[in-house]
N, C-alpha and C. Protein backbone atom coordinates (compact mmCIF):
# COMPACT_ATOMS: atom_id res chain seq x y z
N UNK A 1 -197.31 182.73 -28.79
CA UNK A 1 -198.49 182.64 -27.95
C UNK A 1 -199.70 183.15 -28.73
N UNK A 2 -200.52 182.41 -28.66
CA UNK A 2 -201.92 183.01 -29.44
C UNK A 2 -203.09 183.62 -28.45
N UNK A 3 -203.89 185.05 -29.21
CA UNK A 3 -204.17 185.36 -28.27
C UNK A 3 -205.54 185.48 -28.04
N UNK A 4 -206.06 184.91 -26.83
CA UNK A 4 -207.47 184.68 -26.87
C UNK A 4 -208.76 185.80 -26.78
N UNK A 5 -209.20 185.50 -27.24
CA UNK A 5 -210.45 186.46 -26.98
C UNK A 5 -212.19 186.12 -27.98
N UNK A 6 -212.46 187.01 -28.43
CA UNK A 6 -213.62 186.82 -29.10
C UNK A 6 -213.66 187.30 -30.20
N UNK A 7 -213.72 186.43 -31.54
CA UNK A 7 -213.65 186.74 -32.98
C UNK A 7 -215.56 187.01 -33.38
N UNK A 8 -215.07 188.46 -33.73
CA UNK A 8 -216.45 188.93 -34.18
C UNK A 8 -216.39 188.95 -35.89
N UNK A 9 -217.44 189.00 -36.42
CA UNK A 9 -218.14 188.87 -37.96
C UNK A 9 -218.51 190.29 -37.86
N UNK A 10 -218.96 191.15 -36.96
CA UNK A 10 -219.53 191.74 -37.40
C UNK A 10 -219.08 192.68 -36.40
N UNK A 11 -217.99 193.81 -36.54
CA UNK A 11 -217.75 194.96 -35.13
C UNK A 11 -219.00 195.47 -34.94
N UNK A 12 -219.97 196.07 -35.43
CA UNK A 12 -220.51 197.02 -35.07
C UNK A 12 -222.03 196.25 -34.07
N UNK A 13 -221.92 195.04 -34.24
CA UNK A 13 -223.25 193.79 -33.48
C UNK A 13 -222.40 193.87 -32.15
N UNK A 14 -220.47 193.58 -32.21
CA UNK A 14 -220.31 193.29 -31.01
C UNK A 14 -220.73 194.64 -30.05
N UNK A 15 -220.25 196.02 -31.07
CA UNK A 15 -219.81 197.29 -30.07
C UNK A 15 -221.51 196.92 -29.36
N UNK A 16 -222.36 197.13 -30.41
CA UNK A 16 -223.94 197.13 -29.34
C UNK A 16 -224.24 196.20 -28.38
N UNK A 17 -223.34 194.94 -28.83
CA UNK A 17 -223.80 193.87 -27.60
C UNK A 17 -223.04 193.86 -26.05
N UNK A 18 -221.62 194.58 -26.56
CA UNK A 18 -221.00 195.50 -25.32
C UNK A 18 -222.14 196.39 -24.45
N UNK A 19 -222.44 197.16 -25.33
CA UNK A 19 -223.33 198.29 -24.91
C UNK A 19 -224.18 197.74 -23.88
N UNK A 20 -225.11 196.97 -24.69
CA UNK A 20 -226.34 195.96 -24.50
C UNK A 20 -225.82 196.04 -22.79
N UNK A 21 -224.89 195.18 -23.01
CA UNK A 21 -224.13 194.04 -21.45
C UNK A 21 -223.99 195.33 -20.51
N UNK A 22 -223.31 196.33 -20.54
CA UNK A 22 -223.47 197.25 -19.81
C UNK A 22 -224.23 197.95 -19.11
N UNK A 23 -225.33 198.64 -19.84
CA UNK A 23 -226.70 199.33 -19.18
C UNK A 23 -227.55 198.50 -18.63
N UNK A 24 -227.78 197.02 -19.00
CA UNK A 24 -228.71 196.08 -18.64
C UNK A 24 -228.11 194.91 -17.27
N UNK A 25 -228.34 194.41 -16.81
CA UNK A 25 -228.05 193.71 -16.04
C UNK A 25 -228.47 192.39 -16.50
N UNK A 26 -227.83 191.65 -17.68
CA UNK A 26 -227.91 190.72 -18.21
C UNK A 26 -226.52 189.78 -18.72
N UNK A 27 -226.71 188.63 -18.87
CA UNK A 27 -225.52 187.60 -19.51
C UNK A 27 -225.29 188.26 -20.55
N UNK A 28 -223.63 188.68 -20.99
CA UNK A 28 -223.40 188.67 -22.21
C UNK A 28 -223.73 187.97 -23.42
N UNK A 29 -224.40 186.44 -23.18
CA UNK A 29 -224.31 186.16 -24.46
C UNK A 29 -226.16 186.54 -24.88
N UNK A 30 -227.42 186.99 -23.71
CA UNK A 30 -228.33 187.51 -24.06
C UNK A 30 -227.73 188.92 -24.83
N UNK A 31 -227.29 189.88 -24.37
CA UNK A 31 -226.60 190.86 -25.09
C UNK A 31 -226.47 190.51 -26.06
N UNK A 32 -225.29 189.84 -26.15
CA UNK A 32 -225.09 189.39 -27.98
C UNK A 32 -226.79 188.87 -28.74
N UNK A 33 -227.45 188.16 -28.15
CA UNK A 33 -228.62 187.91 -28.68
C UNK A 33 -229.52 188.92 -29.02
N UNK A 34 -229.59 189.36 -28.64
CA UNK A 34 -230.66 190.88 -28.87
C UNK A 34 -229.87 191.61 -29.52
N UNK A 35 -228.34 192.04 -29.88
CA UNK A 35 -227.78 192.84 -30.40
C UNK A 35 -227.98 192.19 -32.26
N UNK A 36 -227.69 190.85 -31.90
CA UNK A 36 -227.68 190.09 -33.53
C UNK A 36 -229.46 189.99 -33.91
N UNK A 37 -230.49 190.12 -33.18
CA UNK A 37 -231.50 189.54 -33.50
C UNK A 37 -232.00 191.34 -34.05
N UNK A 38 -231.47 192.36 -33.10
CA UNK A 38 -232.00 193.63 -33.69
C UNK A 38 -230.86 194.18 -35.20
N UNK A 39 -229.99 193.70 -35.19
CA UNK A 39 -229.19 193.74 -36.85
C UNK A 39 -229.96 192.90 -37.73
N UNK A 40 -230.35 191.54 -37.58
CA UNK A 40 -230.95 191.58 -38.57
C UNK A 40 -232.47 191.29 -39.03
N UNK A 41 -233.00 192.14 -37.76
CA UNK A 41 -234.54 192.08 -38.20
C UNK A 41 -235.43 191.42 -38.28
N UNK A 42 -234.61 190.31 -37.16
CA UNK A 42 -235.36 189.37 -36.09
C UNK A 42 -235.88 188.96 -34.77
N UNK A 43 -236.77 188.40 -34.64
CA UNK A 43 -237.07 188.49 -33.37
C UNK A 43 -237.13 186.99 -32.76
N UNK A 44 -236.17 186.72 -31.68
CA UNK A 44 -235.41 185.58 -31.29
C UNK A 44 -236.79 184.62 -30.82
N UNK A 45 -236.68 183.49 -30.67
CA UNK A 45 -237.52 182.37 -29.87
C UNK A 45 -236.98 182.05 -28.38
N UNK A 46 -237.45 182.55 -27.31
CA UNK A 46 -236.35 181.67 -26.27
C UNK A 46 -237.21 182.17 -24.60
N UNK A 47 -237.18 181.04 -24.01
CA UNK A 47 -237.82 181.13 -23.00
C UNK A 47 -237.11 182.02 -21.65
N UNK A 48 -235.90 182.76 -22.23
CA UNK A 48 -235.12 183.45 -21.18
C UNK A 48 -236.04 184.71 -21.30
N UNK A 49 -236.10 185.48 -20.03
CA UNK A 49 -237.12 186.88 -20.04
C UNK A 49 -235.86 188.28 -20.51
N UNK A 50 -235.08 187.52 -19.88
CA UNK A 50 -233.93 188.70 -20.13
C UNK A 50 -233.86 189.84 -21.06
N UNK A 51 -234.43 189.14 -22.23
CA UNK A 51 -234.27 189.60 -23.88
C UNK A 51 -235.46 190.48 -23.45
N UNK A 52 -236.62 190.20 -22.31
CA UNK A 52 -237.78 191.47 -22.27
C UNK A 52 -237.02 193.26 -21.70
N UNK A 53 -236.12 192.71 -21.59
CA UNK A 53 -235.39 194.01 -20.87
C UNK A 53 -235.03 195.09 -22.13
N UNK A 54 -234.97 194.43 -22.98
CA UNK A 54 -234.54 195.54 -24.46
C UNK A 54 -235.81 196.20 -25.26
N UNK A 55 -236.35 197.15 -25.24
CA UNK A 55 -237.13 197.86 -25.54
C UNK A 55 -237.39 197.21 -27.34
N UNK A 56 -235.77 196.96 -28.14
CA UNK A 56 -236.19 196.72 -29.65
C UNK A 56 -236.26 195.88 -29.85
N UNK A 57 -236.71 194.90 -28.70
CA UNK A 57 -236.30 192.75 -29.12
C UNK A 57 -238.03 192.22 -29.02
N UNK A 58 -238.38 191.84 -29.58
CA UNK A 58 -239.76 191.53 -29.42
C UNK A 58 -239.44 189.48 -29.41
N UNK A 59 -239.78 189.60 -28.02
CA UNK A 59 -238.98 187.77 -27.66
C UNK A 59 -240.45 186.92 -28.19
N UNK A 60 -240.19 185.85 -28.56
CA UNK A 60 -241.53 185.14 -28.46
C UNK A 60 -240.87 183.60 -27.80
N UNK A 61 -241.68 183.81 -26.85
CA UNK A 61 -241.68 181.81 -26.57
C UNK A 61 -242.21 181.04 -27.28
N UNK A 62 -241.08 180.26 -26.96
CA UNK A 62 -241.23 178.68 -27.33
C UNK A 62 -242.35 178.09 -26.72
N UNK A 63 -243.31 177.39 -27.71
CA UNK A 63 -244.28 176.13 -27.48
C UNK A 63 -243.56 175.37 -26.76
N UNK A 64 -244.25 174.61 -25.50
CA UNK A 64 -243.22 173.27 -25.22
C UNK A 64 -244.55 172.20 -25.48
N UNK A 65 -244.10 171.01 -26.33
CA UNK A 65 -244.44 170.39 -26.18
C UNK A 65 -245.10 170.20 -27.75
């Protein structure tokens, strides 16, 4: 039987994006977004506000159009 779950690259992005998911009242995979965008010293594009909830994520929207 193989066993499912979530293959991380990087333990220490997931432990924070755990974290992230916990204190915040957000989708895990925003968690994971803000956890990978504050490792590496980026700041994500995306019209979700969610990512405004993290004090170290500086979100910028997307142009439409």
């Amino acid at each position: 039987m193989t066993a499912v779950g979530v293959i991380a690259l990087d333990r220490e992005v997931l432990l924070d994006a755990l974290c992230r998911y916990a204190i915040k009242n957000v989708d895990f995979a925003d968690a994971l977004l803000a956890a990978e965008s504050v490792s590496m010293k980026l700041s994500p594009a995306s019209f979700d506000r969610d990512l405004d909830k993290f004090d170290d994520v500086k979100r910028y929207e997307p142009s439409v159009g």
